[in-house]
Protein backbone atom coordinates (compact mmCIF):
# COMPACT_ATOMS: atom_id res chain seq x y z
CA UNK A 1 0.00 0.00 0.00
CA UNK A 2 1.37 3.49 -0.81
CA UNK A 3 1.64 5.53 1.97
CA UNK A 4 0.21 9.34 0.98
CA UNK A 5 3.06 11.09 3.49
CA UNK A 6 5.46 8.48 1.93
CA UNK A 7 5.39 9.53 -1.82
CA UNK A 8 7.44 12.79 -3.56
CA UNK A 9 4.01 14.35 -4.55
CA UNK A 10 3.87 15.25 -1.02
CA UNK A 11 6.67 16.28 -0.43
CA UNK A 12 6.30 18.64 -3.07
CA UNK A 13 2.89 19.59 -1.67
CA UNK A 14 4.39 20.55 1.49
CA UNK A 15 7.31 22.62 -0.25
CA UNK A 16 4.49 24.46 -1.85
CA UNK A 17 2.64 24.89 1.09
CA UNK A 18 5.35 26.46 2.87
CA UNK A 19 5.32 29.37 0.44
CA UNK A 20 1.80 29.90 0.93
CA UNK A 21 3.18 31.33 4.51
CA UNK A 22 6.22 33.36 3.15
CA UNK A 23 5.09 34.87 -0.17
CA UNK A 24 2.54 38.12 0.23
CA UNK A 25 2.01 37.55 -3.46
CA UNK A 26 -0.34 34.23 -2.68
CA UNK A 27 -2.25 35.66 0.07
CA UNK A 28 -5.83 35.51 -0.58
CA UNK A 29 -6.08 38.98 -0.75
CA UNK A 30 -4.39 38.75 -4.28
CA UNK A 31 -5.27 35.38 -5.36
CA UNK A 32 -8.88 36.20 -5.30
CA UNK A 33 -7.92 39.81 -7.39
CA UNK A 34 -7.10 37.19 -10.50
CA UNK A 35 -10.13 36.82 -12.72
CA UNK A 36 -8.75 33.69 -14.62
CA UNK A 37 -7.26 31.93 -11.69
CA UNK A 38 -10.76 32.27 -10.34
CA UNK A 39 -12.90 31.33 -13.06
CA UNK A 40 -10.14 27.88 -13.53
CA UNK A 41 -11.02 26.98 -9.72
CA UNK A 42 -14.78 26.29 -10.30
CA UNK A 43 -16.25 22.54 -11.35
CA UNK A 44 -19.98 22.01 -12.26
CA UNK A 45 -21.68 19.02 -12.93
CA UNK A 46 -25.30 18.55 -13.99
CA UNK A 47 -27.36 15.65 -13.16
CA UNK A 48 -30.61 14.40 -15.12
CA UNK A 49 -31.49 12.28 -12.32
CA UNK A 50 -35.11 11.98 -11.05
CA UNK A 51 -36.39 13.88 -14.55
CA UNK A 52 -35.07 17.48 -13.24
CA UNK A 53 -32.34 18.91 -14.53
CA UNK A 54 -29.54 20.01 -11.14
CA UNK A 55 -26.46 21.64 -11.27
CA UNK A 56 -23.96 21.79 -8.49
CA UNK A 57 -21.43 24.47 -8.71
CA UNK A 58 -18.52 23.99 -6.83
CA UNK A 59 -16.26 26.84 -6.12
CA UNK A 60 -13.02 26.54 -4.43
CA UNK A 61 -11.39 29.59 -5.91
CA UNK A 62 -11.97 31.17 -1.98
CA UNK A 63 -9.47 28.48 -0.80
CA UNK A 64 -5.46 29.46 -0.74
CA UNK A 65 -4.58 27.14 -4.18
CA UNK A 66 -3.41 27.99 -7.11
CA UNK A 67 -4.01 26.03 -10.32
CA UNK A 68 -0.58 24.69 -9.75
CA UNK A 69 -1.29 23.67 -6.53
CA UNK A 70 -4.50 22.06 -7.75
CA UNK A 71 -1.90 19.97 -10.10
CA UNK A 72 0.07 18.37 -7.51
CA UNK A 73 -2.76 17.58 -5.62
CA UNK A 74 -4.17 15.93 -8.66
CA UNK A 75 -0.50 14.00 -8.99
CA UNK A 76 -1.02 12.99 -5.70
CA UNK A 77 -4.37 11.53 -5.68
CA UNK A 78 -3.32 9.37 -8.75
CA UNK A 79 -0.20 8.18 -7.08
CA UNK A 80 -2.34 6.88 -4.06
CA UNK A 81 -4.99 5.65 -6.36
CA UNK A 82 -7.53 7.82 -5.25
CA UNK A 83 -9.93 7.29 -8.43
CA UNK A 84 -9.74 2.61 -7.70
CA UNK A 85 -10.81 3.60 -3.97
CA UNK A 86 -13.70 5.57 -4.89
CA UNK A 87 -14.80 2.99 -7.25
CA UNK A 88 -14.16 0.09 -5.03
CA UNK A 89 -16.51 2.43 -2.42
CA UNK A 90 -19.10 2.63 -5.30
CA UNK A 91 -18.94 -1.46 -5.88
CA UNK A 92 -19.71 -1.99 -2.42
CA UNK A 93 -16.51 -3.15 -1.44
CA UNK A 94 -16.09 -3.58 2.29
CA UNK A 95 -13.45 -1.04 2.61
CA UNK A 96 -14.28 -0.37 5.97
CA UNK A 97 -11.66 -3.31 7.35
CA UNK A 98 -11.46 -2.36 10.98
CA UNK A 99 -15.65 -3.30 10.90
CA UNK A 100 -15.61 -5.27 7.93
CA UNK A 101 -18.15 -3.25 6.12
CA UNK A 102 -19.05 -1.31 2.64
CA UNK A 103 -19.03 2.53 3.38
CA UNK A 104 -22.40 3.39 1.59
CA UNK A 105 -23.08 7.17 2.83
CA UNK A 106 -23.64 7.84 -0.69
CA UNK A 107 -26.39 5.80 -1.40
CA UNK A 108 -28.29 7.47 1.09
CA UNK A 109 -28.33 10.27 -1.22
CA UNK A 110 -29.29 8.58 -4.47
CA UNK A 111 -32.74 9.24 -5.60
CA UNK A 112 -35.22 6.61 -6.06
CA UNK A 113 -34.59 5.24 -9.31
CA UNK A 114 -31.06 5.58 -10.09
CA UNK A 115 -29.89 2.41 -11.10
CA UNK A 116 -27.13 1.92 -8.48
CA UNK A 117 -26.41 -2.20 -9.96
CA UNK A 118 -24.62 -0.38 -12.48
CA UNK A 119 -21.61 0.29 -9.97
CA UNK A 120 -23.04 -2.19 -7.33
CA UNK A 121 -24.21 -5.13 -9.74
CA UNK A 122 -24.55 -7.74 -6.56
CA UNK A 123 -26.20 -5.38 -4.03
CA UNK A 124 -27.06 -2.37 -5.33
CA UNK A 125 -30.78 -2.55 -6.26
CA UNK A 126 -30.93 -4.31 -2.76
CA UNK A 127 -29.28 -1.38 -1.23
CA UNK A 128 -30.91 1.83 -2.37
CA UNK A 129 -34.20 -0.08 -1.95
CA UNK A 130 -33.60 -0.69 2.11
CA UNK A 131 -32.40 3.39 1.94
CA UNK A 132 -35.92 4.53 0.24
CA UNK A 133 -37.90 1.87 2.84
CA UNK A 134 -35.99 3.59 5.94
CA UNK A 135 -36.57 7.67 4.51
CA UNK A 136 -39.89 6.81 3.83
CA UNK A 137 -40.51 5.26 7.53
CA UNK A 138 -39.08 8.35 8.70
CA UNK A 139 -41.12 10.58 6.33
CA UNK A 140 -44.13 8.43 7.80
CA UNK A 141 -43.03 9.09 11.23
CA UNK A 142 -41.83 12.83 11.08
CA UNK A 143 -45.44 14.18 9.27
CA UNK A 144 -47.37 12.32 12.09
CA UNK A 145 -45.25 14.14 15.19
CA UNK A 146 -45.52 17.60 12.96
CA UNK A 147 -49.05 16.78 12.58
CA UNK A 148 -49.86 16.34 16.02
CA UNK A 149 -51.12 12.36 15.28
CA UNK A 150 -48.29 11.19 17.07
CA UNK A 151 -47.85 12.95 20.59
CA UNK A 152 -46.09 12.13 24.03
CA UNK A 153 -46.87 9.77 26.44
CA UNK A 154 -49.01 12.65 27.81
CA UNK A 155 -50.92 13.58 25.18
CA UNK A 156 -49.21 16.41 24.64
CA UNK A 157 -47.89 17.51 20.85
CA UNK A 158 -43.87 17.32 20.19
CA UNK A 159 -42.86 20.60 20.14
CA UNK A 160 -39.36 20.03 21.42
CA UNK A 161 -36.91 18.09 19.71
CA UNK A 162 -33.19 16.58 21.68
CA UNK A 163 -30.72 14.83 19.05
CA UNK A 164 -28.56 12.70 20.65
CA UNK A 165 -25.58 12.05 18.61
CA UNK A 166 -21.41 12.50 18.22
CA UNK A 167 -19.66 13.04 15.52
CA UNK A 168 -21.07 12.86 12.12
CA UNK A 169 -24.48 11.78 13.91
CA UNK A 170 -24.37 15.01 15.28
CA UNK A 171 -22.44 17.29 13.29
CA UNK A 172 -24.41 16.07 9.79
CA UNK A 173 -27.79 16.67 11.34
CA UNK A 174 -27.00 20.13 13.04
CA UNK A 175 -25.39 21.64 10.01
CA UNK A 176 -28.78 20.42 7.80
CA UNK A 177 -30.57 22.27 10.38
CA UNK A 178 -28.43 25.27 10.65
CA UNK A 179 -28.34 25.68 6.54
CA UNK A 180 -32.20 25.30 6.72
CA UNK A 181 -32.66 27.71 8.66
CA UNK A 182 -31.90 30.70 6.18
CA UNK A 183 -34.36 28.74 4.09
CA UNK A 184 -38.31 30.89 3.99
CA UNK A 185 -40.21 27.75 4.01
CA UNK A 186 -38.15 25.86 6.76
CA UNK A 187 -37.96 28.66 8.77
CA UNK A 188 -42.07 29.06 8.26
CA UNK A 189 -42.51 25.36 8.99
CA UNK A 190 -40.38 25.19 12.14
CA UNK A 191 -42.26 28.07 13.38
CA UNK A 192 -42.85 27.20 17.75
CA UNK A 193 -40.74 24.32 17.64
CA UNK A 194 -37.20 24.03 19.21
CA UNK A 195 -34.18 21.51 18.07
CA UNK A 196 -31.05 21.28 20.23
CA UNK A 197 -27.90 18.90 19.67
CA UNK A 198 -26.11 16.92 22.46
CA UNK A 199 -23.17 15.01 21.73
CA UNK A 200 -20.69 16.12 24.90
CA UNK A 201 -20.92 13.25 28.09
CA UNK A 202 -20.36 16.01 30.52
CA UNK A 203 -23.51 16.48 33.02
CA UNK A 204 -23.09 20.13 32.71
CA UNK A 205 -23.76 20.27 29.14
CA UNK A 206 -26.70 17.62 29.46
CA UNK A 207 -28.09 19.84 31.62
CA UNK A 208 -28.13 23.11 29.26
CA UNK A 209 -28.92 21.41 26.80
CA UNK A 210 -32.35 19.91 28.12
CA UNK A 211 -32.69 23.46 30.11
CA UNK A 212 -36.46 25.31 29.96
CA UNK A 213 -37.80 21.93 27.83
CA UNK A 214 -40.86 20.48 29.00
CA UNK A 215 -40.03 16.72 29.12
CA UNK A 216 -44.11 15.91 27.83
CA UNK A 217 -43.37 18.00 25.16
CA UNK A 218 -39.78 17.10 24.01
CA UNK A 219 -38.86 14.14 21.67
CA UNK A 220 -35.69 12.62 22.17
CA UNK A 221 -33.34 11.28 18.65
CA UNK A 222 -30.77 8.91 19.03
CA UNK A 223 -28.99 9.02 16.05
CA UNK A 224 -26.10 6.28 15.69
CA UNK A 225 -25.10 4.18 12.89
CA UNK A 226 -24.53 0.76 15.48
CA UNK A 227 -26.29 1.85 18.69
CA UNK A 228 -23.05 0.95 20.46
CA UNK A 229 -21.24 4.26 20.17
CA UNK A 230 -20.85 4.90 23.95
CA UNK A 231 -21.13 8.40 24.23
CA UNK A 232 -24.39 8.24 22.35
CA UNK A 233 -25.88 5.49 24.23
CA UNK A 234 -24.21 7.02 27.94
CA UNK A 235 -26.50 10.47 26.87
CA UNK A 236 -29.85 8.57 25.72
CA UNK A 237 -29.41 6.25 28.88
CA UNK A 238 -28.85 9.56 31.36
CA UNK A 239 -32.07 11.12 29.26
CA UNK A 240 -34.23 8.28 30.01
């Protein structure tokens, strides 16, 4: 296996790194001041998928690169065989070796249809067919506590939501919620309702975070890809 800090395209990353920090000429202040280095650090892709033509723009030009540097990180990523890994991901390969699993996070976001055997022939119809089951179970779920159908064991509506999470589980969810709220509609919908995240083990924090919620009002999420992550499962036991 190569080692990425092993090869000479690093080192030559880190030699041009370094003059990132000594030359004023490729401060951002500059970089960002060059109309065609800006307009060469910007990918789009558009996507058919679903019927509805989407376009993602990314733009990187804000980031302290020059097309150069874009080059020998380019060099790199072939040298480590970046492009095999992602398609061994794609397959379904269980690249996850320390848990002996396929890393699938994108197939959560494939939309229902996409013919996902054609990179996953063994599993992959299989796969994105247990992903729609589960979103629409949660779909299912989440209208009937907005609704008011579903309520607490009181009989009171959900108004209050805790998620209980670390890492990804937490950070993933909080930043969906954080970018939905410039959104007119979300902001509309969520109107009276209040969503916290708890991912820290320390009482203290437990206790701000659940602070001025009415516990027949507040719906607790454990969110955890095993269940046996054990500052997740510490919080949701100290919450019961």
């Amino acid at each position: 296996m190569v080692k990425c800090a092993e090869t000479p395209q690093w080192t030559a990353l880190q030699t041009a790194a370094a003059s990132f920090q000594t030359d004023d000429k490729l401060h951002l202040r500059h970089l960002c001041s060059d109309s065609s280095r800006c307009a060469g650090l910007v990918a789009t892709h558009t996507s058919l998928a679903g019927g509805a033509d989407r376009k993602i723009i990314l733009d990187y030009s804000r980031q302290q690169v020059t097309g150069e540097t874009m080059e020998l990180l380019f060099d790199l990523a072939d040298k480590t065989g970046l492009t095999a890994k992602r398609a061994e991901m794609r397959s379904g390969a269980k690249i996850n070796t320390t848990e002996g699993r396929s890393v699938l996070h994108h197939a959560l976001r494939m939309p229902r249809g996409y013919d996902y055997s054609k990179h996953n022939p063994t599993d992959g119809a299989e796969t994105l067919g247990d992903v729609h089951a589960v979103r629409d179970a949660i779909e299912t779920f989440v209208t009937k506590v907005r609704s008011g159908a579903h309520v607490g064991a009181t009989g009171k509506p959900l108004k209050n939501y805790v998620c209980i999470g670390i890492g990804g589980s937490q950070l993933g969810p909080e930043f969906v919620a954080e970018a939905l709220r410039a959104d007119s509609a979300a902001s509309a919908a969520s109107e009276g309702r209040t969503v916290r995240f708890l991912a820290n083990v320390d009482p203290v924090d437990f206790a701000l975070c659940t602070s001025g919620l009415d516990p027949e009002e507040t719906l607790l999420v454990v969110i955890s890809k095993t269940f046996t992550t054990a500052e997740t499962m510490l919080n949701a036991r100290t919450a019961k």
